[in-house]
Structure formats: C-alpha cells, structure tokens
PDB file of N, CA and C in Angstrom:
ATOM      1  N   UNK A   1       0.844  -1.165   0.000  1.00  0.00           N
ATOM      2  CA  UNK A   1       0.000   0.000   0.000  1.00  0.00           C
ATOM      3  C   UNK A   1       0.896   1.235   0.000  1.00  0.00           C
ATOM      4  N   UNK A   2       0.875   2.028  -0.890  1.00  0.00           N
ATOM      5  CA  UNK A   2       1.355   3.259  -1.001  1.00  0.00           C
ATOM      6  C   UNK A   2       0.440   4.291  -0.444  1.00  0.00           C
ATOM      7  N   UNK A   3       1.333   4.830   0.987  1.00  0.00           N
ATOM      8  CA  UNK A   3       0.241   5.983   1.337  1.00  0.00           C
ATOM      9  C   UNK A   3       0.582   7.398   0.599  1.00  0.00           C
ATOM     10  N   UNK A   4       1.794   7.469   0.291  1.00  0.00           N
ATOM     11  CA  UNK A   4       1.965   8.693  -0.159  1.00  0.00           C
ATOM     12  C   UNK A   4       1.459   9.369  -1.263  1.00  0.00           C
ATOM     13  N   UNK A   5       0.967   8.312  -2.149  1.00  0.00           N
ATOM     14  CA  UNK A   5       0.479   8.626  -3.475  1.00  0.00           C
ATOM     15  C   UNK A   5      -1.210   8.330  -3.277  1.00  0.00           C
ATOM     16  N   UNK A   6      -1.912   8.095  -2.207  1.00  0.00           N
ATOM     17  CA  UNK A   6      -3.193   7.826  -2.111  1.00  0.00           C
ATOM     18  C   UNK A   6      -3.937   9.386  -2.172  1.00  0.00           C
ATOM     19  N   UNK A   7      -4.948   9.269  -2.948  1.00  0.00           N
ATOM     20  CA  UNK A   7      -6.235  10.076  -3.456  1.00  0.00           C
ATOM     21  C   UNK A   7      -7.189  10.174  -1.883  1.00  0.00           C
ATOM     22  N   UNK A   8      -7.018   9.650  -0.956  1.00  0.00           N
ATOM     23  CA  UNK A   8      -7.884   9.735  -0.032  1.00  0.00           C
ATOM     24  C   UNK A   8      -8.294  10.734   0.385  1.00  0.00           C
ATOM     25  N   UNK A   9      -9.252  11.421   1.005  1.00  0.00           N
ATOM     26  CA  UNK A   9      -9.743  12.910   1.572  1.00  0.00           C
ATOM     27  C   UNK A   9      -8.722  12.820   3.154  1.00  0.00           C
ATOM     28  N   UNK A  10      -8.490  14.015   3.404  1.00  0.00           N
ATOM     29  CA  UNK A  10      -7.875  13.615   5.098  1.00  0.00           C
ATOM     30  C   UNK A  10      -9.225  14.395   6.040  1.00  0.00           C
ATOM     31  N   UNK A  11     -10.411  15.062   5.072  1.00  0.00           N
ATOM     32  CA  UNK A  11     -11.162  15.347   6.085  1.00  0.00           C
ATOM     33  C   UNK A  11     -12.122  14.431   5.587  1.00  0.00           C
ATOM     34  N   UNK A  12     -13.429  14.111   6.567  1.00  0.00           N
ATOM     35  CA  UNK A  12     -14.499  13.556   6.008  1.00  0.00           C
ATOM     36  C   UNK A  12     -15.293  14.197   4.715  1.00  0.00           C
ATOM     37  N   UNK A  13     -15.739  13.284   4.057  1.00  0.00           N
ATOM     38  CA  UNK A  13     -16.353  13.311   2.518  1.00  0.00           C
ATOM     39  C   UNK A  13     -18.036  12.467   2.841  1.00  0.00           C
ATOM     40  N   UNK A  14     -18.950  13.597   1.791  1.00  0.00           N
ATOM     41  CA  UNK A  14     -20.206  12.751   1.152  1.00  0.00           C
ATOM     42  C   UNK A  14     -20.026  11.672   0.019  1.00  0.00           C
ATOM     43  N   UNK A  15     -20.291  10.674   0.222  1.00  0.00           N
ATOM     44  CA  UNK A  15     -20.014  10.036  -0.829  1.00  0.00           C
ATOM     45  C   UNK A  15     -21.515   9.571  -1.221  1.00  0.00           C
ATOM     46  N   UNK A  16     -21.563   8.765  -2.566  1.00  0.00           N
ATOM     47  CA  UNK A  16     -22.880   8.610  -2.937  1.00  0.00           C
ATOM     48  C   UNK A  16     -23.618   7.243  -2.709  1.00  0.00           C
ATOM     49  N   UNK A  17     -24.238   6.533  -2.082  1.00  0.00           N
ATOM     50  CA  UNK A  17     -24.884   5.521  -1.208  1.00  0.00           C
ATOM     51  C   UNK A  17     -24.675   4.417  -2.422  1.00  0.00           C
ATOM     52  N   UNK A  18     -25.335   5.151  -3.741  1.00  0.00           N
ATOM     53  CA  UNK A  18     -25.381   4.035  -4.484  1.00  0.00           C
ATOM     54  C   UNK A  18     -23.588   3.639  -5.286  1.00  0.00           C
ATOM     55  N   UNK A  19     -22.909   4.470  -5.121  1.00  0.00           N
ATOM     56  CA  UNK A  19     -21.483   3.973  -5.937  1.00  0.00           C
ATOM     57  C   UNK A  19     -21.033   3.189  -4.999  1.00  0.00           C
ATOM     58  N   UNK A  20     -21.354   3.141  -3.395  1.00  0.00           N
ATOM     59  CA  UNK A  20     -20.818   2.253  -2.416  1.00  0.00           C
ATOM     60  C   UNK A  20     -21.354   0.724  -2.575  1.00  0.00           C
ATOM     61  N   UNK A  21     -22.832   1.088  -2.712  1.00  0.00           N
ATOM     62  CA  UNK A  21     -23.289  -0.725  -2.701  1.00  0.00           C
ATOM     63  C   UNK A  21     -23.672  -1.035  -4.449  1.00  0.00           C
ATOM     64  N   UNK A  22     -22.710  -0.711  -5.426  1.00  0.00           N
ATOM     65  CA  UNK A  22     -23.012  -1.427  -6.504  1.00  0.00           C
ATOM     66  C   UNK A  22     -22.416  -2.009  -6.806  1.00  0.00           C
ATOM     67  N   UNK A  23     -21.229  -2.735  -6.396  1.00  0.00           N
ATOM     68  CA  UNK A  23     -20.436  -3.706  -6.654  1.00  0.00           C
ATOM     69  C   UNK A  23     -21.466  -4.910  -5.920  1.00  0.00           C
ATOM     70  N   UNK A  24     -22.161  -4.739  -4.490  1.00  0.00           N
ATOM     71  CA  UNK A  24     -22.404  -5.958  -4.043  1.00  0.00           C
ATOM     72  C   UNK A  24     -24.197  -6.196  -4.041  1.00  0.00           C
ATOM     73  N   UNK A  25     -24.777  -4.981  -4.483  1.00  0.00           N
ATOM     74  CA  UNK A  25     -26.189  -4.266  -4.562  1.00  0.00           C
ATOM     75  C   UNK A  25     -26.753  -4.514  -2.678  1.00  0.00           C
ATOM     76  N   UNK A  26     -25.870  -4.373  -1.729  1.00  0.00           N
ATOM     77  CA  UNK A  26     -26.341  -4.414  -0.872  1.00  0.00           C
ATOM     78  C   UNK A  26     -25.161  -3.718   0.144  1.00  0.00           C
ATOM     79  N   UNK A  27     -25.764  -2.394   0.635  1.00  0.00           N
ATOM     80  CA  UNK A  27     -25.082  -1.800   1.145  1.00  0.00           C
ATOM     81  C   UNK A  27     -24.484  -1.868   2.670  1.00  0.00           C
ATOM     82  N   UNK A  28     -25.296  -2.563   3.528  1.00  0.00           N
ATOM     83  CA  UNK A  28     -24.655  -3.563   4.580  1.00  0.00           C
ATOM     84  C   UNK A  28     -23.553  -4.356   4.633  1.00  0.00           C
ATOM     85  N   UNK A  29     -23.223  -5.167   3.391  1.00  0.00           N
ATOM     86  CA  UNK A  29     -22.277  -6.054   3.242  1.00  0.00           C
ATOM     87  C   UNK A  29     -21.219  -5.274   2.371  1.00  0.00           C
ATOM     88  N   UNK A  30     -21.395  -4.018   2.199  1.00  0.00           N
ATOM     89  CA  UNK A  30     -20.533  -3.318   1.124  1.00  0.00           C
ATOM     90  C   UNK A  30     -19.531  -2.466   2.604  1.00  0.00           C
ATOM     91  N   UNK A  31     -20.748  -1.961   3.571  1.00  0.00           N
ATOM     92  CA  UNK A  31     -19.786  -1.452   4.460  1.00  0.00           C
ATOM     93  C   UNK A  31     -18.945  -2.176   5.782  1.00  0.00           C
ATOM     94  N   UNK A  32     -19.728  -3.472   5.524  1.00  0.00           N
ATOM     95  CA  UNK A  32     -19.037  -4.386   6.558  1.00  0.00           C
ATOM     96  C   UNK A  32     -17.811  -5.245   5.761  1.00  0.00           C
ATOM     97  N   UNK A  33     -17.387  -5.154   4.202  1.00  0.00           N
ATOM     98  CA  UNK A  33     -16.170  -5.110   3.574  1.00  0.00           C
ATOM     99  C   UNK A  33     -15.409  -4.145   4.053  1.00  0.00           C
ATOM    100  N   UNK A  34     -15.478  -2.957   3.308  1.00  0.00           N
ATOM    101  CA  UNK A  34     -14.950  -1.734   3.990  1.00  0.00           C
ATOM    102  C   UNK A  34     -14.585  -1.761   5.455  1.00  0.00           C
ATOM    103  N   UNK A  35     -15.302  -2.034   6.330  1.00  0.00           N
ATOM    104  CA  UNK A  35     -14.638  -2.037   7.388  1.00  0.00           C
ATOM    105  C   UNK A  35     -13.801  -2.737   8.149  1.00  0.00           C
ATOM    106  N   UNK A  36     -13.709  -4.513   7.250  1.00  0.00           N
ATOM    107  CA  UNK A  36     -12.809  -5.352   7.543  1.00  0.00           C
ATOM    108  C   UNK A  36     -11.661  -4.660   7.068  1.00  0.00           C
ATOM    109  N   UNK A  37     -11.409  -4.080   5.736  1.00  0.00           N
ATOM    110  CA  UNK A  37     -10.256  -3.549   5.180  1.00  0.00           C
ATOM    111  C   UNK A  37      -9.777  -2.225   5.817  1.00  0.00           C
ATOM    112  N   UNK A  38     -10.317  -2.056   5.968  1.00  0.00           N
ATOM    113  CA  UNK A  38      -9.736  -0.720   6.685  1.00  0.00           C
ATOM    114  C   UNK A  38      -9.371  -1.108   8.807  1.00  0.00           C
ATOM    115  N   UNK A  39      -9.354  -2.088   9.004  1.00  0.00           N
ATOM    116  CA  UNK A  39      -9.162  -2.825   9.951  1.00  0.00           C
ATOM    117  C   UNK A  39      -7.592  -2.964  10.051  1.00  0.00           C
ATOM    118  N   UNK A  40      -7.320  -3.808   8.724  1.00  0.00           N
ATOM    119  CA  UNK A  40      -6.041  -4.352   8.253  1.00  0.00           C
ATOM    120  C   UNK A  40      -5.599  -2.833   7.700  1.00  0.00           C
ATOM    121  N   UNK A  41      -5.713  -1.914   7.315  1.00  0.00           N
ATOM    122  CA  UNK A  41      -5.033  -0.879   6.779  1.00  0.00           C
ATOM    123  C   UNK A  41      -4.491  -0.099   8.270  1.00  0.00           C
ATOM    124  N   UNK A  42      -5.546  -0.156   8.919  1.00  0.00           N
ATOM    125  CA  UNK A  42      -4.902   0.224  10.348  1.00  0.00           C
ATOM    126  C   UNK A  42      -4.075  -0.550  10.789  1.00  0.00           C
ATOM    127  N   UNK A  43      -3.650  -1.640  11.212  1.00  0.00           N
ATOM    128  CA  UNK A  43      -3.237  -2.470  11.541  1.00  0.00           C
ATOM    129  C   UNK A  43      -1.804  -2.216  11.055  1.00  0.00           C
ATOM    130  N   UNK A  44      -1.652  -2.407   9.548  1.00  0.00           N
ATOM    131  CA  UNK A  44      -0.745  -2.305   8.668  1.00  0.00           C
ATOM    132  C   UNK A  44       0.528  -1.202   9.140  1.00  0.00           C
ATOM    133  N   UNK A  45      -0.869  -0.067   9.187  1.00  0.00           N
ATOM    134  CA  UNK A  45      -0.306   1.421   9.319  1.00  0.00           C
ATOM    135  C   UNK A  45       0.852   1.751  10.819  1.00  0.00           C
ATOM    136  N   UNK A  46       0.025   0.620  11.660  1.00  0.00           N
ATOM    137  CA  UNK A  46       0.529   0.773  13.571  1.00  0.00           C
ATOM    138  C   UNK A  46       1.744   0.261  13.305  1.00  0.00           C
ATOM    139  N   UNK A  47       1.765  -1.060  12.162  1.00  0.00           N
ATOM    140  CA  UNK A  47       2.828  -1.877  12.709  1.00  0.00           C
ATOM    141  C   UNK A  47       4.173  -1.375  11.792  1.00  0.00           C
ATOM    142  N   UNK A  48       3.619  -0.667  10.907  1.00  0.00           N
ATOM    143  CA  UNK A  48       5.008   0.774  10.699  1.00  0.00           C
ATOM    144  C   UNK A  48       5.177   1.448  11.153  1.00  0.00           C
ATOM    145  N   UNK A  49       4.370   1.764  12.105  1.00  0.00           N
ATOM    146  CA  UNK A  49       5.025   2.967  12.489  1.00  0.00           C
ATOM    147  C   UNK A  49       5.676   2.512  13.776  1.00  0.00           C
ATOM    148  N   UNK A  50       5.018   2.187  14.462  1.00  0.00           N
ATOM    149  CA  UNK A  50       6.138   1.177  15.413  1.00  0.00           C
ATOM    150  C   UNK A  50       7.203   0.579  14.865  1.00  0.00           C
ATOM    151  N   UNK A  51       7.668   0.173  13.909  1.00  0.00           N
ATOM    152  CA  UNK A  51       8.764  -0.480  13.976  1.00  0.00           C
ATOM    153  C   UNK A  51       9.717   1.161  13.138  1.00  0.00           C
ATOM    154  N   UNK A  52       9.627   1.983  12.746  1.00  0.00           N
ATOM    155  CA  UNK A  52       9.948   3.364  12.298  1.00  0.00           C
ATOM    156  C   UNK A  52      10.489   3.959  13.905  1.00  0.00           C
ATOM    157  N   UNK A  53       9.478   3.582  14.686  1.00  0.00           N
ATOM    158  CA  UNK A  53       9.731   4.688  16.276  1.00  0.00           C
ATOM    159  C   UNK A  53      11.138   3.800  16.719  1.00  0.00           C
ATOM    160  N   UNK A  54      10.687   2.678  16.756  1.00  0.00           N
ATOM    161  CA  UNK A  54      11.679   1.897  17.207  1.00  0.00           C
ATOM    162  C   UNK A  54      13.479   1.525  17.079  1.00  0.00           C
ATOM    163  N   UNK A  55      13.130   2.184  15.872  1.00  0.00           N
ATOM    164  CA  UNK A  55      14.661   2.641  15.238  1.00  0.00           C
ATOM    165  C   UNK A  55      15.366   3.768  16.067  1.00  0.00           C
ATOM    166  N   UNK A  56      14.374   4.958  16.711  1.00  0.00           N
ATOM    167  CA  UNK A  56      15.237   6.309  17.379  1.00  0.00           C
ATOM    168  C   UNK A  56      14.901   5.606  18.651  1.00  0.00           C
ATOM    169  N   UNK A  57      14.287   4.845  19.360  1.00  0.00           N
ATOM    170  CA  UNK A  57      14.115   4.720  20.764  1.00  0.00           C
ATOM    171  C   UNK A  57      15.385   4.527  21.532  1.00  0.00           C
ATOM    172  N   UNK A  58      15.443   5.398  22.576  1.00  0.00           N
ATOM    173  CA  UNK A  58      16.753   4.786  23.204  1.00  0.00           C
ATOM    174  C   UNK A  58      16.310   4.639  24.968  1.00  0.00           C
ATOM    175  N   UNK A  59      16.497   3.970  25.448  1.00  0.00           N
ATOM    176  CA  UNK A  59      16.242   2.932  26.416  1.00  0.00           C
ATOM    177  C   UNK A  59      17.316   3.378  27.404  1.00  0.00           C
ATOM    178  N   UNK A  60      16.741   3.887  28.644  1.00  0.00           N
ATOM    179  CA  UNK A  60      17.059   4.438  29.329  1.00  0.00           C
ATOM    180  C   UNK A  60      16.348   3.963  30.955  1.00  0.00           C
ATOM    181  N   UNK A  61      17.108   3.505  32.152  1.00  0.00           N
ATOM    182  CA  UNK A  61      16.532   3.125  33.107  1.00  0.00           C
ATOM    183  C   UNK A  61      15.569   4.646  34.148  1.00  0.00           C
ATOM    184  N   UNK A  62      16.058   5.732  33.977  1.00  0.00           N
ATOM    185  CA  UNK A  62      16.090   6.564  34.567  1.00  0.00           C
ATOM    186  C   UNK A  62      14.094   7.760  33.944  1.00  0.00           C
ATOM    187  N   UNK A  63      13.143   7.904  34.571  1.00  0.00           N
ATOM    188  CA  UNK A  63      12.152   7.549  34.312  1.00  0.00           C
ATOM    189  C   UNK A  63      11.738   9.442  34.252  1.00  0.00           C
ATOM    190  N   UNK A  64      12.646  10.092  34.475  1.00  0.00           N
ATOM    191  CA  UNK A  64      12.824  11.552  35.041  1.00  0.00           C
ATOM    192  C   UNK A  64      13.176  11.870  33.334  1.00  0.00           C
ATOM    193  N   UNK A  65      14.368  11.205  32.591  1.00  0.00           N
ATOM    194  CA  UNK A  65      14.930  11.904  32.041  1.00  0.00           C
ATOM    195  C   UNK A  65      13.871  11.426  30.463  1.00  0.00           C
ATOM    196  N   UNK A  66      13.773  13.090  29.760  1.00  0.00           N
ATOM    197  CA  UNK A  66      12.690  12.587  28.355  1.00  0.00           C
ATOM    198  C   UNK A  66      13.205  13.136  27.374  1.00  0.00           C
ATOM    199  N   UNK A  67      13.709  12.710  26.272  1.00  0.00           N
ATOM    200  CA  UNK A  67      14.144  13.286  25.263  1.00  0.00           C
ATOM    201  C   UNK A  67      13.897  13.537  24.076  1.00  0.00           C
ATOM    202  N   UNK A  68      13.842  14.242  23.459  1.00  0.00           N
ATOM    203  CA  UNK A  68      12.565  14.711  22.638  1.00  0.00           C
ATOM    204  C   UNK A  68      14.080  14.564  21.122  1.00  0.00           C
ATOM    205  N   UNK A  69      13.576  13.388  20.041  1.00  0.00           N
ATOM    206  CA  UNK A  69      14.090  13.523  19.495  1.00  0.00           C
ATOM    207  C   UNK A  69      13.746  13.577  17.786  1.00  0.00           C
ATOM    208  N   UNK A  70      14.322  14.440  17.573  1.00  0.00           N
ATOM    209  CA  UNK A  70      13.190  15.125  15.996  1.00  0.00           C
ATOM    210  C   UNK A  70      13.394  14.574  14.959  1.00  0.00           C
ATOM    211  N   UNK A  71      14.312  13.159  14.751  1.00  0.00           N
ATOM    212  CA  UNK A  71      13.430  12.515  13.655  1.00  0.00           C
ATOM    213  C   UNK A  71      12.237  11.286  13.917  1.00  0.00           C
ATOM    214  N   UNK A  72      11.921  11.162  14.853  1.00  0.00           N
ATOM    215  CA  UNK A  72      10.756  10.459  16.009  1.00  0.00           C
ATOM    216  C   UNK A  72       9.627  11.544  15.421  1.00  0.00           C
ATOM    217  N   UNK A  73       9.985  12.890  16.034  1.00  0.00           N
ATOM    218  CA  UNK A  73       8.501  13.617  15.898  1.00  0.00           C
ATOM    219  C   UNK A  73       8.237  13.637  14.692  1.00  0.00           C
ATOM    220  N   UNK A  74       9.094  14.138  13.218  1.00  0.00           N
ATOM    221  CA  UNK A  74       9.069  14.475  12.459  1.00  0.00           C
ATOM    222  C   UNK A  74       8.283  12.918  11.704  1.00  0.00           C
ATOM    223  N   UNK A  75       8.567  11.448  12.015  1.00  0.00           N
ATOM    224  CA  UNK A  75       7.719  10.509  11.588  1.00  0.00           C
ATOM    225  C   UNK A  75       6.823  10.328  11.959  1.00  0.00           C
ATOM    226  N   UNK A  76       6.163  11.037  13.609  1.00  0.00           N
ATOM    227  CA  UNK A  76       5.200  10.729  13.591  1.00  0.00           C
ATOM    228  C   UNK A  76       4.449  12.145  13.384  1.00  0.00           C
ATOM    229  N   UNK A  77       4.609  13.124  12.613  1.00  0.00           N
ATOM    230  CA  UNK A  77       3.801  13.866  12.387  1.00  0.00           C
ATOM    231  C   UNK A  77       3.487  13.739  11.030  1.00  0.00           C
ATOM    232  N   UNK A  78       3.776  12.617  10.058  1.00  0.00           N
ATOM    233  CA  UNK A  78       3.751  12.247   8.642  1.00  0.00           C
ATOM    234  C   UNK A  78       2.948  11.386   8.961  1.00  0.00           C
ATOM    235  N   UNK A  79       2.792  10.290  10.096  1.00  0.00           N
ATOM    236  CA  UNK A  79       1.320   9.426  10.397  1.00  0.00           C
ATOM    237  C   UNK A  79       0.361  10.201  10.453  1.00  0.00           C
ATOM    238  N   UNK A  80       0.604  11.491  11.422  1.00  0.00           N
ATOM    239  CA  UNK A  80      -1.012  12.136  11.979  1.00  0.00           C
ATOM    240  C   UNK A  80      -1.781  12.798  10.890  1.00  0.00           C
ATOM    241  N   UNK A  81      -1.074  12.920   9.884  1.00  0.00           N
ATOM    242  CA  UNK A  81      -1.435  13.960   8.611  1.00  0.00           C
ATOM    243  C   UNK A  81      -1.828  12.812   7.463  1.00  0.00           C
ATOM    244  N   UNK A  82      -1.703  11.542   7.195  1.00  0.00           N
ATOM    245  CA  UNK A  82      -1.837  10.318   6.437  1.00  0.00           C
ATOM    246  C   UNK A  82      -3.806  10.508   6.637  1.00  0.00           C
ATOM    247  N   UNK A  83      -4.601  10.245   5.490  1.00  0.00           N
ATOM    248  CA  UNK A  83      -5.967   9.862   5.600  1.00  0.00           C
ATOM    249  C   UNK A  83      -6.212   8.850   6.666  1.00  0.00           C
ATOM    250  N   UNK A  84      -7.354   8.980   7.208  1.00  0.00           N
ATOM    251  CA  UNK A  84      -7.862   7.711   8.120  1.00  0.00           C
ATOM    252  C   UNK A  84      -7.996   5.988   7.219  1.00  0.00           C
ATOM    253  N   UNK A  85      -7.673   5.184   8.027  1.00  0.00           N
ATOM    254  CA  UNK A  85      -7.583   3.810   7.367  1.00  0.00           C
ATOM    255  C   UNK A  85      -9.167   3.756   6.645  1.00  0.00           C
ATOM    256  N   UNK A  86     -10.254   4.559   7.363  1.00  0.00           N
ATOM    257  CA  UNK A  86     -11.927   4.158   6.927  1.00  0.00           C
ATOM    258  C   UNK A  86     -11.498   5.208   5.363  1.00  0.00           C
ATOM    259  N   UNK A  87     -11.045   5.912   5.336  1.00  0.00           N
ATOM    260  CA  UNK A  87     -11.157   6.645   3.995  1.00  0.00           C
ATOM    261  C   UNK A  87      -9.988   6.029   3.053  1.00  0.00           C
ATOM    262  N   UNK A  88      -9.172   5.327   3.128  1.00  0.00           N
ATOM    263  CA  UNK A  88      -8.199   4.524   2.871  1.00  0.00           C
ATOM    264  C   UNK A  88      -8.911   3.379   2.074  1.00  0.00           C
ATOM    265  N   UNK A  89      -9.683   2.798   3.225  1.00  0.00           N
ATOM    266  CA  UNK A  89     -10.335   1.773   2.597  1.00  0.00           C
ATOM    267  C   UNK A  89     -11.925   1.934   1.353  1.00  0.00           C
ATOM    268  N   UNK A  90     -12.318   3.383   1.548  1.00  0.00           N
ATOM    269  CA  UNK A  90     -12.983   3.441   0.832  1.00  0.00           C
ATOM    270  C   UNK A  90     -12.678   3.956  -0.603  1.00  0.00           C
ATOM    271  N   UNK A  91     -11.718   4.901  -0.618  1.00  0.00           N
ATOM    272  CA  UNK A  91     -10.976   4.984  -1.669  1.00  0.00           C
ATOM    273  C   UNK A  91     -10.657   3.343  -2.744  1.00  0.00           C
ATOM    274  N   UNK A  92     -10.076   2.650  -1.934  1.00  0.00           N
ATOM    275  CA  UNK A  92      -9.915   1.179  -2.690  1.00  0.00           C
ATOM    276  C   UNK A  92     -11.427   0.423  -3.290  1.00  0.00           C
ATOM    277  N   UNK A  93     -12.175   1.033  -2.483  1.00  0.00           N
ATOM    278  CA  UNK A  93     -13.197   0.283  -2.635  1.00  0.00           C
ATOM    279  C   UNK A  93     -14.042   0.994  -3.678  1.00  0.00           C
ATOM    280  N   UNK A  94     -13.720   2.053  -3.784  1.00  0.00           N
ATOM    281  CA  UNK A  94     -14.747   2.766  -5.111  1.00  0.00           C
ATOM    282  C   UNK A  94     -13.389   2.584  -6.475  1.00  0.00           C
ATOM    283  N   UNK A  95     -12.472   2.403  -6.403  1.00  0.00           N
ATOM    284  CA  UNK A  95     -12.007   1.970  -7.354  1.00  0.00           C
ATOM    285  C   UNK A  95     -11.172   0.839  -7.600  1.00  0.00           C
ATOM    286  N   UNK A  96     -12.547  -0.111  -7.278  1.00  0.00           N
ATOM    287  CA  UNK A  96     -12.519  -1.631  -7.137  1.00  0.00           C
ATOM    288  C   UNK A  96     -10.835  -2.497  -6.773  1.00  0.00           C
ATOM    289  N   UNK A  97     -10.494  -1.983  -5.864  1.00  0.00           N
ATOM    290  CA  UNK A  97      -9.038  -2.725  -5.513  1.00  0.00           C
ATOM    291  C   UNK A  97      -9.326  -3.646  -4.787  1.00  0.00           C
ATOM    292  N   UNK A  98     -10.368  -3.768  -4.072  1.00  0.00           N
ATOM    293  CA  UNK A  98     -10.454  -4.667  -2.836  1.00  0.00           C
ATOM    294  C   UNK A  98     -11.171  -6.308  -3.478  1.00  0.00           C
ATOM    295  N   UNK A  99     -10.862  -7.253  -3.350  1.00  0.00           N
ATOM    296  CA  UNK A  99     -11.347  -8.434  -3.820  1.00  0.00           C
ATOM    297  C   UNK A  99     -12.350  -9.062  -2.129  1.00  0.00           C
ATOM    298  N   UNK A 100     -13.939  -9.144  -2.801  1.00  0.00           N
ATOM    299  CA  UNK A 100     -14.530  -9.929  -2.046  1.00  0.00           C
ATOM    300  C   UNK A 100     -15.380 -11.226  -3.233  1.00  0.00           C
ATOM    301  N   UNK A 101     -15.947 -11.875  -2.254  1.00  0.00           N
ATOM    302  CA  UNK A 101     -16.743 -12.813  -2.594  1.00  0.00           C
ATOM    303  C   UNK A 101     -17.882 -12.979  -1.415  1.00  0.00           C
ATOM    304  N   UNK A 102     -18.913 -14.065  -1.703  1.00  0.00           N
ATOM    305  CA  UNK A 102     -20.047 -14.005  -0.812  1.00  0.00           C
ATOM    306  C   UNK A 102     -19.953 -15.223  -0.510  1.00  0.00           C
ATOM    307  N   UNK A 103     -19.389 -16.177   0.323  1.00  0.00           N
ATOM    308  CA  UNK A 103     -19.403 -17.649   0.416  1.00  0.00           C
ATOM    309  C   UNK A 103     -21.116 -18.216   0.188  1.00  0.00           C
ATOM    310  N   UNK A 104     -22.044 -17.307   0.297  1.00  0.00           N
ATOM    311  CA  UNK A 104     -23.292 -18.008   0.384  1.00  0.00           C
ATOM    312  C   UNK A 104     -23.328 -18.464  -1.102  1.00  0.00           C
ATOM    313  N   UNK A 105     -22.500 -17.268  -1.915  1.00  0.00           N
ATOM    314  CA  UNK A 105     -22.811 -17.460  -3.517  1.00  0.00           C
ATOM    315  C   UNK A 105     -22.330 -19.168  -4.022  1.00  0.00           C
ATOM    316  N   UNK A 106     -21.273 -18.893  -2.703  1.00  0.00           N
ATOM    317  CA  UNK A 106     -20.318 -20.033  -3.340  1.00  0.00           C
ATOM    318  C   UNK A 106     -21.242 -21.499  -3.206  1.00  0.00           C
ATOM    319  N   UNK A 107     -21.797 -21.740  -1.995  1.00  0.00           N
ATOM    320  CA  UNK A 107     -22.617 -22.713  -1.517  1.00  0.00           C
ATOM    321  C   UNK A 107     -23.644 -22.920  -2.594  1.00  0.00           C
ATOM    322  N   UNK A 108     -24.695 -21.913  -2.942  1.00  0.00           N
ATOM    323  CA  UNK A 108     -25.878 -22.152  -3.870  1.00  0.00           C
ATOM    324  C   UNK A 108     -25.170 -22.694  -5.325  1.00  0.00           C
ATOM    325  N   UNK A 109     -24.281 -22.295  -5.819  1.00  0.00           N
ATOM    326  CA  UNK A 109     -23.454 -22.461  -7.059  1.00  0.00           C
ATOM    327  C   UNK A 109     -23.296 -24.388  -6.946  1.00  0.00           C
ATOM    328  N   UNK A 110     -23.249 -25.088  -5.781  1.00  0.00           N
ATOM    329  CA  UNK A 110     -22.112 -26.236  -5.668  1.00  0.00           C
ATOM    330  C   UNK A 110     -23.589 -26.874  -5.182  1.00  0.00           C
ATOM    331  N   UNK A 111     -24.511 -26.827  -4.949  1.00  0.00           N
ATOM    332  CA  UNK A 111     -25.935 -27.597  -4.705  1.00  0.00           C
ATOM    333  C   UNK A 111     -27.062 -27.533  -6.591  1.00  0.00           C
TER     334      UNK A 111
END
C-alpha cells in the first residue's frame, strides 16, 4: 500500500450511497467489507510505524529523564497527517481494488 500517493480525503467526505453498494447491490455487506479492510489498513499502518519509532528509541533506566528527538517527531507527524484507514479503505473500494466474494454465492453455485 502506497500511502503517499493515495487520493484519499484527510477530512471527512459525502459520498454517494449508491457507488458504495453497486459492486455488491447491498449496502450492509458493502460497508461491513470496507470495514474489515480498513481494519487491516490500520493495523498495517501501527505496525510501521512502530517499527519506524523503534529505530530512534533509546532505552534508558532513569524515568525523570525525556528526550525529545526530531526525527521520532518528524515521523510521527507524517502518520497524523496520512488519511484515516476508513477513507483509505474506501478509496480502494470505489475503485474496485479490494477483492470480495459471498461464500453463500459459493454454496448455492455447488448444490
């Protein structure tokens, strides 16, 4: 996932009810996709940036002393400014990146 080049809004957006549920014509299961994916986009997103922080951390017994070090802030002020994972995932999802299926489809197909 490339965040830097993502189209996402970073503020909230209207979007149109029906471009959301016409891939699945049912808009319940269109936003309970979306929200599995954007689950894992969060997910994705934590477990870079944690391992990014983890590179400047320096480990210190002494609980007084805090050190403020600016390529730490400077990465995490490139997270706080990144779109939300829910607009992340909807972006993918209006221009069909995300692969689902309906296992029920799959069942009626095989009877």
């Amino acid at each position: 996932m490339d965040l830097k080049n993502s189209n996402a809004p970073v503020a909230t957006t209207t979007i149109d009810k029906n471009l959301i549920d016409a891939p699945t014509d049912n808009i319940y299961e269109a936003i309970s996709i979306i929200s599995k994916r954007a689950a894992q986009i969060n997910s994705d997103i934590k477990t870079e940036l944690i391992e990014k922080l983890e590179e400047f951390a320096t480990y210190n017994d002494s609980l007084e002393e805090v050190f403020e070090n600016k390529e730490q802030i400077e990465v995490s002020k490139f997270y706080e400014k990144l779109p939300k994972p829910h607009a992340l995932a909807v972006e993918e999802w209006l221009d069909d990146k995300i692969y689902h299926r309906n296992s029920a489809d799959d069942i009626k197909e095989e009877l």
